[in-house]
N, C-alpha and C. Protein backbone atom coordinates (compact mmCIF):
# COMPACT_ATOMS: atom_id res chain seq x y z
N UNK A 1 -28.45 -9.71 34.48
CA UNK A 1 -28.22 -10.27 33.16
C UNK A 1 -26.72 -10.25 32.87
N UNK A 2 -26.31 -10.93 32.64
CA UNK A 2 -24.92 -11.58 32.43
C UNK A 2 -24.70 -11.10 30.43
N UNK A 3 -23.37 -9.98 30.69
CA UNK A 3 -22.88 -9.76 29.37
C UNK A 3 -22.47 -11.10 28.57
N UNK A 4 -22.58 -10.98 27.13
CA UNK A 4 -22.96 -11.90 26.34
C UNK A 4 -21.58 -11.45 25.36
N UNK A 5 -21.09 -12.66 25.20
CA UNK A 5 -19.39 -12.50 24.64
C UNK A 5 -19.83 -12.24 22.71
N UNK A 6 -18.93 -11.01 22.66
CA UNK A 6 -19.84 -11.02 20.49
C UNK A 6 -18.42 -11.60 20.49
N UNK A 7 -18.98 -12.32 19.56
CA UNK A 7 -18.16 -13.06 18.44
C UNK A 7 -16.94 -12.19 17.78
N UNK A 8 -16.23 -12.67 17.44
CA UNK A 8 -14.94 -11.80 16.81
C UNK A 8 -15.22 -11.21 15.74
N UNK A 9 -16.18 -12.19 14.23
CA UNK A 9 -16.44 -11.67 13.30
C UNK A 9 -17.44 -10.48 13.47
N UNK A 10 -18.13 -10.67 14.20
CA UNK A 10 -18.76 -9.37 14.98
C UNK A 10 -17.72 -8.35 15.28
N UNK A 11 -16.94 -8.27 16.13
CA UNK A 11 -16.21 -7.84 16.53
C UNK A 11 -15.71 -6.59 15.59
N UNK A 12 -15.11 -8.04 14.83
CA UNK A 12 -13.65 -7.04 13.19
C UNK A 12 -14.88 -6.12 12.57
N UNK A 13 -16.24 -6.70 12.15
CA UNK A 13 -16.73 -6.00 11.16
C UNK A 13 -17.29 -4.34 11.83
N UNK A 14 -17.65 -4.54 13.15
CA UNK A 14 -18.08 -3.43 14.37
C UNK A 14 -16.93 -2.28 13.48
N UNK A 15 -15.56 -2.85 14.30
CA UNK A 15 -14.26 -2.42 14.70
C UNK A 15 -13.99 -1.80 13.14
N UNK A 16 -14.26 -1.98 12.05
CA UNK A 16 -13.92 -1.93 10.20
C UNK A 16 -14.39 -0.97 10.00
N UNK A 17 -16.19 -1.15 10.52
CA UNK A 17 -17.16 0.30 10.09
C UNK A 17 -17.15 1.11 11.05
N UNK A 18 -16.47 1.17 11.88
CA UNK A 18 -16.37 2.36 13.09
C UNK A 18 -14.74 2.96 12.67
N UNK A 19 -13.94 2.29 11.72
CA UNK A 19 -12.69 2.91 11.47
C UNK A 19 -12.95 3.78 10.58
N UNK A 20 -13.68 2.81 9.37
CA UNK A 20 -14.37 3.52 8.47
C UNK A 20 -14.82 5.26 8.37
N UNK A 21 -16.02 5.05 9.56
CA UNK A 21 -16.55 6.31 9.60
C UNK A 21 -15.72 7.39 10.08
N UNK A 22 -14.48 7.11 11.20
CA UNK A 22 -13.86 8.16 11.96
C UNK A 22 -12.82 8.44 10.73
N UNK A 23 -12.31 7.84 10.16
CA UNK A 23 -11.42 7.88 9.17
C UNK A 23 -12.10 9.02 7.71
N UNK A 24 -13.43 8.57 7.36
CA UNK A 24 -14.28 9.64 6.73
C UNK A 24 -14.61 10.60 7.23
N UNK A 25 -14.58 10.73 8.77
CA UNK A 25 -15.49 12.21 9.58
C UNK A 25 -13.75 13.08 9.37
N UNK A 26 -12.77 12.78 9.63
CA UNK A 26 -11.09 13.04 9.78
C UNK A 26 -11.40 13.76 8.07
N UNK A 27 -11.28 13.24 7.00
CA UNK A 27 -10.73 12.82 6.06
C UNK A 27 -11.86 14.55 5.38
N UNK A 28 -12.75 14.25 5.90
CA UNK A 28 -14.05 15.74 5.53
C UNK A 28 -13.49 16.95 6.30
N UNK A 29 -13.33 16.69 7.39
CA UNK A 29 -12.54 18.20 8.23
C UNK A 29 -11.66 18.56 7.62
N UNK A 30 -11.05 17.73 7.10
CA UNK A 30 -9.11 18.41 6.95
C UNK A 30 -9.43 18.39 5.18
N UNK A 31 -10.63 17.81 4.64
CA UNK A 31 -10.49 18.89 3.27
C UNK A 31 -11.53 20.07 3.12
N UNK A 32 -12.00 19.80 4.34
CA UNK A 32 -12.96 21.44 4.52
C UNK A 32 -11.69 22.52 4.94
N UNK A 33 -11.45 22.11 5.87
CA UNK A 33 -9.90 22.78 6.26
C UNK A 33 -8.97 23.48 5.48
N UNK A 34 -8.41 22.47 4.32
CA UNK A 34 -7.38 22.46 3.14
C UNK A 34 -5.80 21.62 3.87
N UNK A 35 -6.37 20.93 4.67
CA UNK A 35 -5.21 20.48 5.85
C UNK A 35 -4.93 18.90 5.33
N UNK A 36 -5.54 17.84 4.36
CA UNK A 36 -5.64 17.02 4.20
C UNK A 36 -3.68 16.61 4.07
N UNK A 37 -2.72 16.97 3.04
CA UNK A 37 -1.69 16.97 3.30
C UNK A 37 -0.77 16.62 4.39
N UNK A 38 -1.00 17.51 5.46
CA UNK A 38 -0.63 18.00 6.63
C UNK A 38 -1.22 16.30 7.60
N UNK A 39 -2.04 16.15 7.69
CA UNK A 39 -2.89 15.36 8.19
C UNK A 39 -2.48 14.08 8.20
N UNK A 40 -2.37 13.81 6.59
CA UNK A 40 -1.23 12.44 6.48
C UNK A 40 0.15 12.25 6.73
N UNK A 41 0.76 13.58 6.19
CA UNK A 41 1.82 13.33 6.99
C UNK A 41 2.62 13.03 8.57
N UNK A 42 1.35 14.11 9.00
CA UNK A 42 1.66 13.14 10.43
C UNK A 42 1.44 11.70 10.81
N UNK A 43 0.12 11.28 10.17
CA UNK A 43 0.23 9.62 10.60
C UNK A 43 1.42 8.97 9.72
N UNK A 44 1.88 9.34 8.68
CA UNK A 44 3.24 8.85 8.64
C UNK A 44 4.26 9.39 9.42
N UNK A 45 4.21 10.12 9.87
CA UNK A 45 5.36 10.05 10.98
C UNK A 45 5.29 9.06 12.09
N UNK A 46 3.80 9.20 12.51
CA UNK A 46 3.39 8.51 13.73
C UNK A 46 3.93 6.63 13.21
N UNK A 47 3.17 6.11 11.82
CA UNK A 47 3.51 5.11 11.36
C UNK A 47 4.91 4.58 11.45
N UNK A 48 5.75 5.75 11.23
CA UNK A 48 7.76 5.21 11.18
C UNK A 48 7.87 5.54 12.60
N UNK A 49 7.62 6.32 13.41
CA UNK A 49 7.86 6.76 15.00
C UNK A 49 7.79 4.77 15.86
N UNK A 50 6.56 3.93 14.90
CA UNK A 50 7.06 3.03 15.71
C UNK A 50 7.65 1.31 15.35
N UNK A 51 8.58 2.09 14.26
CA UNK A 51 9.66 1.30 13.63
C UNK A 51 10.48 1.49 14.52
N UNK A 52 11.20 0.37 14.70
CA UNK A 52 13.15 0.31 15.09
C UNK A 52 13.90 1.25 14.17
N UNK A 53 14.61 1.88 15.02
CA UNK A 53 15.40 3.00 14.09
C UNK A 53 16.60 1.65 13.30
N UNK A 54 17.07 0.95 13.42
CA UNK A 54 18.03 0.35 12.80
C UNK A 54 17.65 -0.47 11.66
N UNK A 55 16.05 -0.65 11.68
CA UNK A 55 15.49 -1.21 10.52
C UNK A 55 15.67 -0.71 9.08
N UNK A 56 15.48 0.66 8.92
CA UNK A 56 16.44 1.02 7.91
C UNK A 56 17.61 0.60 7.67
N UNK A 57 18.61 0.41 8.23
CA UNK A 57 20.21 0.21 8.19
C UNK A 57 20.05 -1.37 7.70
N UNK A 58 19.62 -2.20 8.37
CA UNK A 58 19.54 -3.40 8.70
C UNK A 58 18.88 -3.85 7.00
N UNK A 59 17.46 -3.34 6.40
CA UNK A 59 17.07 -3.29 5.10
C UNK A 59 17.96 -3.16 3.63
N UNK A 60 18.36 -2.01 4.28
CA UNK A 60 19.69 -1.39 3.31
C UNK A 60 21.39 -2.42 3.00
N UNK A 61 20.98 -2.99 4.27
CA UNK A 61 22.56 -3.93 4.16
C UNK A 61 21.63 -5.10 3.11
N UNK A 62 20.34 -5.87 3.16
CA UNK A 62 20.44 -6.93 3.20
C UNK A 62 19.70 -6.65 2.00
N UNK A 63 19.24 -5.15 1.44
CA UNK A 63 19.51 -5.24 -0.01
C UNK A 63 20.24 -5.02 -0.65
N UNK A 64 21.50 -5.18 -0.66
CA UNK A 64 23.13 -4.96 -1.02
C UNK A 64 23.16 -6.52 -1.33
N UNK A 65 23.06 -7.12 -0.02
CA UNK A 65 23.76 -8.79 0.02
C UNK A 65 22.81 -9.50 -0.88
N UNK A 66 21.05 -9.39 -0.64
CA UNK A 66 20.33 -10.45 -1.21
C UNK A 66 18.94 -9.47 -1.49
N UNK A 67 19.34 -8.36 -2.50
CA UNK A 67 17.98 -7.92 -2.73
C UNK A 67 16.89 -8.40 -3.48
N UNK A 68 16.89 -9.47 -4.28
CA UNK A 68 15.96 -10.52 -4.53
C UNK A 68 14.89 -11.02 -3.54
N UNK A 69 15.39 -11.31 -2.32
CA UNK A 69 15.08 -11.95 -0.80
C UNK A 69 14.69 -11.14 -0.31
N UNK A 70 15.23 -10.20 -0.14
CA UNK A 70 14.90 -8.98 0.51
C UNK A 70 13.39 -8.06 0.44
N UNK A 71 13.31 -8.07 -1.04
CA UNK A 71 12.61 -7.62 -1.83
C UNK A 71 11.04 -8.36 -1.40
N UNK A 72 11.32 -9.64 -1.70
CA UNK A 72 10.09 -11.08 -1.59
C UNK A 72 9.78 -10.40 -0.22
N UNK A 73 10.66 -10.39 0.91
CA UNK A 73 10.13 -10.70 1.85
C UNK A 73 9.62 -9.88 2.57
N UNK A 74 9.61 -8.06 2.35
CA UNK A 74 9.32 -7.14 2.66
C UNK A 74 7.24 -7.06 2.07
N UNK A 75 7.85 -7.10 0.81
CA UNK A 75 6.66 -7.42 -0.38
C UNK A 75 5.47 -8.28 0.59
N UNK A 76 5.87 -9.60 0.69
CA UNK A 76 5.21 -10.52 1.19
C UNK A 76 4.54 -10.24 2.72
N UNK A 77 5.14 -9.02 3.22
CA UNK A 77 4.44 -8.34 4.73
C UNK A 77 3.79 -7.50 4.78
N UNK A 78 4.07 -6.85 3.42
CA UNK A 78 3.08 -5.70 2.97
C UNK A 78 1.65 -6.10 2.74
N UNK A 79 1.85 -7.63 1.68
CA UNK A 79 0.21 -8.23 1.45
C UNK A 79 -0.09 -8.61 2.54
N UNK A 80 0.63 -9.30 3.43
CA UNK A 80 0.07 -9.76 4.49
C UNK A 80 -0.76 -8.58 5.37
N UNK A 81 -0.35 -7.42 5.57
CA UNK A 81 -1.14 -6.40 6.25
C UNK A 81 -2.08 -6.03 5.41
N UNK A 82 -2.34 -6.40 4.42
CA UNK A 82 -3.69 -5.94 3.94
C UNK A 82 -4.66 -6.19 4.10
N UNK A 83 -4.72 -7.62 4.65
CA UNK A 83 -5.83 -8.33 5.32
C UNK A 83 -6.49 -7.85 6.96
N UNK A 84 -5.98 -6.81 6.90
CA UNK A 84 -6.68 -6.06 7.63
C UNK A 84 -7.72 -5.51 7.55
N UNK A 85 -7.85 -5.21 5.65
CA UNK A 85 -8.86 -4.77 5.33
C UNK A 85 -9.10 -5.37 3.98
N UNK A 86 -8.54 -6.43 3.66
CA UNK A 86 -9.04 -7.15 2.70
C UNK A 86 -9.11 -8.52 3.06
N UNK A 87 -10.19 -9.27 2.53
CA UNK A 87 -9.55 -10.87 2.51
C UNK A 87 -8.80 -11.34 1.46
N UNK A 88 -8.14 -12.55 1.99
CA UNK A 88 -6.89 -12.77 1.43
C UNK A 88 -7.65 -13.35 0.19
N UNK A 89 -8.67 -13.46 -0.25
CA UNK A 89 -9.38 -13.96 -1.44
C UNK A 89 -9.14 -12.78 -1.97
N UNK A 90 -9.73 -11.87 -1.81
CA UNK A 90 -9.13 -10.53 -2.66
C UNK A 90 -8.68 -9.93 -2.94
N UNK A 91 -6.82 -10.56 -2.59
CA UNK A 91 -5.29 -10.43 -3.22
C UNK A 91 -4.83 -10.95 -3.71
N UNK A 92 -4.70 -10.53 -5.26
CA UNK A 92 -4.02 -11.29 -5.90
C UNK A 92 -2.43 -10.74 -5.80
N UNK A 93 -1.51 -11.13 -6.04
CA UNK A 93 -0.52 -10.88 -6.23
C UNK A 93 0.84 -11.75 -7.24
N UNK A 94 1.24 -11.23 -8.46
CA UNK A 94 1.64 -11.39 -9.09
C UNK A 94 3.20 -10.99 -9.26
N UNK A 95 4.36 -11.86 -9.11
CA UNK A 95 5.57 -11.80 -9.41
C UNK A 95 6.01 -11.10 -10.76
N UNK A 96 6.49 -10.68 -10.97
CA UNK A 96 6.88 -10.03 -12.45
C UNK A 96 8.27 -10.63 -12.55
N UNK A 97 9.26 -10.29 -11.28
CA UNK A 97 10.19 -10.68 -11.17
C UNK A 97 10.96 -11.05 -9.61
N UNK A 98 12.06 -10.89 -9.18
CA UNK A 98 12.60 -10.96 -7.85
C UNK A 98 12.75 -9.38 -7.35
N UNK A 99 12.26 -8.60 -8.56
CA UNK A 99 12.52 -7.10 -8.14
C UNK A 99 10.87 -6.43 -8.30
N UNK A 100 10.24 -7.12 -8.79
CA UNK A 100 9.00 -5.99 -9.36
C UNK A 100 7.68 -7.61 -8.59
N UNK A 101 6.78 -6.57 -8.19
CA UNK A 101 5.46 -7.02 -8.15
C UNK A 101 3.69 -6.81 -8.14
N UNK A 102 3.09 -7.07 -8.04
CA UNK A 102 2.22 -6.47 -8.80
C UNK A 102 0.52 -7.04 -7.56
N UNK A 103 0.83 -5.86 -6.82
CA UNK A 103 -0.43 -6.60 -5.75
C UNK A 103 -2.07 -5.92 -6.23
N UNK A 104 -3.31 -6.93 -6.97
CA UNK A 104 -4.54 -6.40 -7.03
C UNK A 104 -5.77 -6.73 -5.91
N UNK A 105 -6.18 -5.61 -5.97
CA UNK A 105 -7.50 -5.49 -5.13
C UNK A 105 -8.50 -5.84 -5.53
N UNK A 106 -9.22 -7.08 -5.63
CA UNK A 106 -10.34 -7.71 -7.12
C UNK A 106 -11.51 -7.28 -5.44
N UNK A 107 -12.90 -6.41 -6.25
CA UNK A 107 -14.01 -6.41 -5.43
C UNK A 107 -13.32 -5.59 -3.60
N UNK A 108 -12.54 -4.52 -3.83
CA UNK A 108 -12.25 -4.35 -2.56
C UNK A 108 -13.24 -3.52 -1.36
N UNK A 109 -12.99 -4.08 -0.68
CA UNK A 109 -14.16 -4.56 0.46
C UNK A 109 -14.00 -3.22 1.40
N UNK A 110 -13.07 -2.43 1.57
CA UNK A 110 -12.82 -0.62 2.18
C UNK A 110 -13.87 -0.48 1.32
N UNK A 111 -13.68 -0.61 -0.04
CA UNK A 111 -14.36 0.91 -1.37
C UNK A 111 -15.73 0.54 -1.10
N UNK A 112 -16.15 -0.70 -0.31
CA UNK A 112 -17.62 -1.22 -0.92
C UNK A 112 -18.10 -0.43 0.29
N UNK A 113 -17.64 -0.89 1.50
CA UNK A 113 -18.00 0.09 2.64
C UNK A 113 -17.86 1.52 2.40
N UNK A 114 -17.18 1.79 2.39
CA UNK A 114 -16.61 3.11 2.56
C UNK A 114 -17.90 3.90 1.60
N UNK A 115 -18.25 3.18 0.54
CA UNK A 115 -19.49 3.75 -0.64
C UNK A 115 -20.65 4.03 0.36
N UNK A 116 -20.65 2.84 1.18
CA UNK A 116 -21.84 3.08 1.79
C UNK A 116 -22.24 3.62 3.01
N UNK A 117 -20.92 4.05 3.42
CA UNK A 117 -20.65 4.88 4.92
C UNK A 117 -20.97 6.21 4.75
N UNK A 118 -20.41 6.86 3.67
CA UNK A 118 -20.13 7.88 2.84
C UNK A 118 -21.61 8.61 3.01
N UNK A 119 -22.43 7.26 1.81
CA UNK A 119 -23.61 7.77 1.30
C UNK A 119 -24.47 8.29 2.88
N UNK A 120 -24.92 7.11 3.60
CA UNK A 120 -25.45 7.59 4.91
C UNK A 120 -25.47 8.91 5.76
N UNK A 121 -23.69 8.83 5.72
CA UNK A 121 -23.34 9.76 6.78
C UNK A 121 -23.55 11.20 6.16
N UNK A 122 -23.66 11.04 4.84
CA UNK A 122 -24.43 12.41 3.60
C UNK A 122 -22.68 12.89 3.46
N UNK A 123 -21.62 12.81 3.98
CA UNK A 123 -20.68 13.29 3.40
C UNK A 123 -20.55 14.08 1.97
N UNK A 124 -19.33 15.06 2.18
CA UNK A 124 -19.33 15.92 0.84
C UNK A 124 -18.09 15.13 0.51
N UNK A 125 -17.09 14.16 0.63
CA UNK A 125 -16.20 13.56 -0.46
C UNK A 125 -16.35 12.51 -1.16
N UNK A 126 -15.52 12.12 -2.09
CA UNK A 126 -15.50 11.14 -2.27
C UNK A 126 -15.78 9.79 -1.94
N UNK A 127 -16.04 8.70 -2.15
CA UNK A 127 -15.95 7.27 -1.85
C UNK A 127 -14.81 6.73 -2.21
N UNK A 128 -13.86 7.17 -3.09
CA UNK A 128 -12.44 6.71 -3.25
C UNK A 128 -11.89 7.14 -2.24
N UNK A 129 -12.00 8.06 -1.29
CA UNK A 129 -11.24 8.79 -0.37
C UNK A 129 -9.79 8.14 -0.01
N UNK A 130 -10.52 7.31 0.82
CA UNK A 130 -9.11 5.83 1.09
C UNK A 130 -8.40 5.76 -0.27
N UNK A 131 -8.64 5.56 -1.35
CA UNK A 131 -8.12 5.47 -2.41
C UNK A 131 -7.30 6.62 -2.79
N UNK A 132 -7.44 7.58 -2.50
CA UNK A 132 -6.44 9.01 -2.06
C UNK A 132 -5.61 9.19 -1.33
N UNK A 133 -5.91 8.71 -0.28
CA UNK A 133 -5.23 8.37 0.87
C UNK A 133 -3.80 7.39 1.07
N UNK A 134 -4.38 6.78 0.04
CA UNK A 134 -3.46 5.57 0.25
C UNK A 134 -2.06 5.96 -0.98
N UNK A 135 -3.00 6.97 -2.31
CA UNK A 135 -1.95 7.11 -3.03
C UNK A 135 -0.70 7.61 -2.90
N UNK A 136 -1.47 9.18 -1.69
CA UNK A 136 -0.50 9.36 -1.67
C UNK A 136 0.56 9.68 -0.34
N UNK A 137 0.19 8.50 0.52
CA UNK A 137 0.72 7.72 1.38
C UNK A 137 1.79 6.82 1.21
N UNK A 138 1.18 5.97 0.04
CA UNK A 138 2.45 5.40 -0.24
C UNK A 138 3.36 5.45 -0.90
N UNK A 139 3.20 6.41 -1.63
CA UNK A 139 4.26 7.24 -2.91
C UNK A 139 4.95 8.43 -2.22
N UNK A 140 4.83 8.76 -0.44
CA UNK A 140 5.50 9.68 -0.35
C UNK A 140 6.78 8.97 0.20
N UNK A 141 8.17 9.72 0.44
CA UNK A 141 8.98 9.59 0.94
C UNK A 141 9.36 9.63 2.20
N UNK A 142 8.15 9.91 3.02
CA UNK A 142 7.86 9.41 4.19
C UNK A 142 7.61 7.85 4.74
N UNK A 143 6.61 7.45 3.31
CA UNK A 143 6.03 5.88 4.03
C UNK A 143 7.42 5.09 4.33
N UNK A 144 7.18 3.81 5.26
CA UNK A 144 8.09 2.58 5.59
C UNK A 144 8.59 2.30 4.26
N UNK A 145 7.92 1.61 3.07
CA UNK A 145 8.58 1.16 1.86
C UNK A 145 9.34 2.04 1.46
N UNK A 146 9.36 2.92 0.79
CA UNK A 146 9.84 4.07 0.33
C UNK A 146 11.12 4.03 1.34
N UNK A 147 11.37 4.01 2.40
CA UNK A 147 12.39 4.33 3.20
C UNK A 147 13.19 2.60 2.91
N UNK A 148 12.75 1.84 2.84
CA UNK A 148 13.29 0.40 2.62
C UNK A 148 13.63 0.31 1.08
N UNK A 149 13.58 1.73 0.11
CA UNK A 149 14.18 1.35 -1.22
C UNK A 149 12.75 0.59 -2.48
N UNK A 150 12.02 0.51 -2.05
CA UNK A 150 10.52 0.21 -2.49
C UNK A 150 9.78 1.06 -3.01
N UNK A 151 9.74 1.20 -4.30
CA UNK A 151 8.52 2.23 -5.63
C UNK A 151 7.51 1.75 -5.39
N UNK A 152 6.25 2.34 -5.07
CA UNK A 152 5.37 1.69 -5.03
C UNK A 152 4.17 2.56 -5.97
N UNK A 153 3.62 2.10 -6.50
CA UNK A 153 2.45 3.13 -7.49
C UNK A 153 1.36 2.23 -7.42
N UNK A 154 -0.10 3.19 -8.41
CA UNK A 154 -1.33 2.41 -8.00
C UNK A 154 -2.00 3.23 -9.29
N UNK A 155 -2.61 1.86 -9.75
CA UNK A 155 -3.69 2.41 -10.89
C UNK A 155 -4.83 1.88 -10.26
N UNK A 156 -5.74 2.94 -9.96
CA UNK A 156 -7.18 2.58 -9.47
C UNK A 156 -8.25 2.22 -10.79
N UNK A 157 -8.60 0.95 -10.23
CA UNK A 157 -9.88 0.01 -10.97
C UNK A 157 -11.47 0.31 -10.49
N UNK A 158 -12.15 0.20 -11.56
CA UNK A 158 -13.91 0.28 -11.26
C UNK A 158 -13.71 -0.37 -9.89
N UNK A 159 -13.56 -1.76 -8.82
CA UNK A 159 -14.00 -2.21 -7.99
C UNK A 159 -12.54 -2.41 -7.23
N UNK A 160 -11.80 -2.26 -7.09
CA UNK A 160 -10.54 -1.95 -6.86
C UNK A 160 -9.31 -1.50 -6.64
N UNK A 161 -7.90 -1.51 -6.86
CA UNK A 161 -6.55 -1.14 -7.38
C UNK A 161 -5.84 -1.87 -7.80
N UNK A 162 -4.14 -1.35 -8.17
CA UNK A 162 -3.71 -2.37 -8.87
C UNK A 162 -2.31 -1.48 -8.56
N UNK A 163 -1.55 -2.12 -7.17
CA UNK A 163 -0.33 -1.87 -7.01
C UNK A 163 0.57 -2.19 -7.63
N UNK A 164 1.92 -1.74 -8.01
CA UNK A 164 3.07 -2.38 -8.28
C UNK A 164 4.01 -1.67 -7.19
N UNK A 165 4.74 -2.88 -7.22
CA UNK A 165 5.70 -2.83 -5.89
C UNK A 165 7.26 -2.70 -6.33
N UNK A 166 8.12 -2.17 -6.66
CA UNK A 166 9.74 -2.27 -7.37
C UNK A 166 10.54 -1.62 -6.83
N UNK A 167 11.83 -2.81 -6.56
CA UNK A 167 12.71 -2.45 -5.93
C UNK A 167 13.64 -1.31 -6.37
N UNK A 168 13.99 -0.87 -5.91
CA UNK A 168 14.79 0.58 -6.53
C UNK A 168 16.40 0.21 -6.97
C-alpha cells in the first residue's frame, strides 16, 4: 500500500494541535515547578540567539533617519507572523498613527483550541495560558520588539486581545 500524501491543511491543523498540546504539557510542569519565568526566558533567548547580531544596530540607525517607516515596517512583520496562528481574517489592525498601532485578535483561534486541548487533556491551568505567555513575553526586555525600541502591551478580550504596538 502506497503512502497517501495529507494535504497541507491537514498538515498545519495536525502540526497547531500538536504545538498546542506540547506547549500546554511545558506550560503545566514549569507552573507545578514554579519555573514558568525561567522557562520563557530562555525561549527568548533562544528567539534573539537567531537574529543577526547587527539587526539591532541596523533598527536603531533607521529609527533615527525614518522612524515613521521604520516603525510601519517592523509592525507590519509582526502581523504578518501571526498568521501562524491566526487567520489573516482575524487581524485587525489599526493605525493610530506612524508611531502607535493597535493589532486585534477578533474570535482567536489559539484561545478556541487551546479551551479545548486544555479541557481533554484534564489540565490544572488555565485556557488563557498562551495569553500569559504572550504577555509577558512581549513586554519583557528580552523580546525582538522591545530590543528594536517597540512598547508593546495587551488588553485581553472575552474571545481575543487587543495589542498596541508604540514606538518609543
Amino acid at each position: 500500500m502506497a503512502n497517501k500524501e495529507m494535504p497541507y491543511e491537514e498538515k498545519y491543523d495536525q502540526l497547531f494541535d500538536f504545538y498546542i498540546s506540547e506547549t500546554a504539557a511545558s506550560y503545566a510542569f514549569h507552573k507545578k515547578k514554579g519555573t514558568i519565568n525561567e522557562w520563557l526566558d530562555t525561549s527568548l533567548e533562544v528567539m534573539g540567539s537567531g537574529m543577526p547580531k547587527f539587526m539591532g544596530a541596523i533598527t536603531s540607525l533607521l529609527r533615527t533617519i525614518v522612524p515613521g517607516r521604520t516603525f510601519k515596517q517592523i509592525t507590519n512583520q509582526m502581523v504578518y507572523m501571526q498568521q501562524i496562528t491566526q487567520p489573516s481574517s482575524g487581524i485587525e489592525v489599526s493605525w493610530v498613527s506612524d508611531r502607535e498601532a493597535v493589532m486585534t485578535y477578533k474570535d482567536c483561534e489559539i484561545l478556541k483550541r487551546t479551551k479545548d486541548i486544555v479541557k481533554k487533556a484534564g489540565l490544572d491551568i488555565s485556557p488563557r495560558f498562551f495569553c500569559e505567555m504572550d504577555q509577558y513575553r512581549h513586554t519583557s526586555p528580552l523580546h525582538p520588539m522591545q530590543k528594536f525600541g517597540i512598547d508593546l502591551s495587551c488588553k485581553l478580550e472575552p474571545n481575543g486581545c487587543k495589542w498596541t504596538f508604540k514606538l518609543k
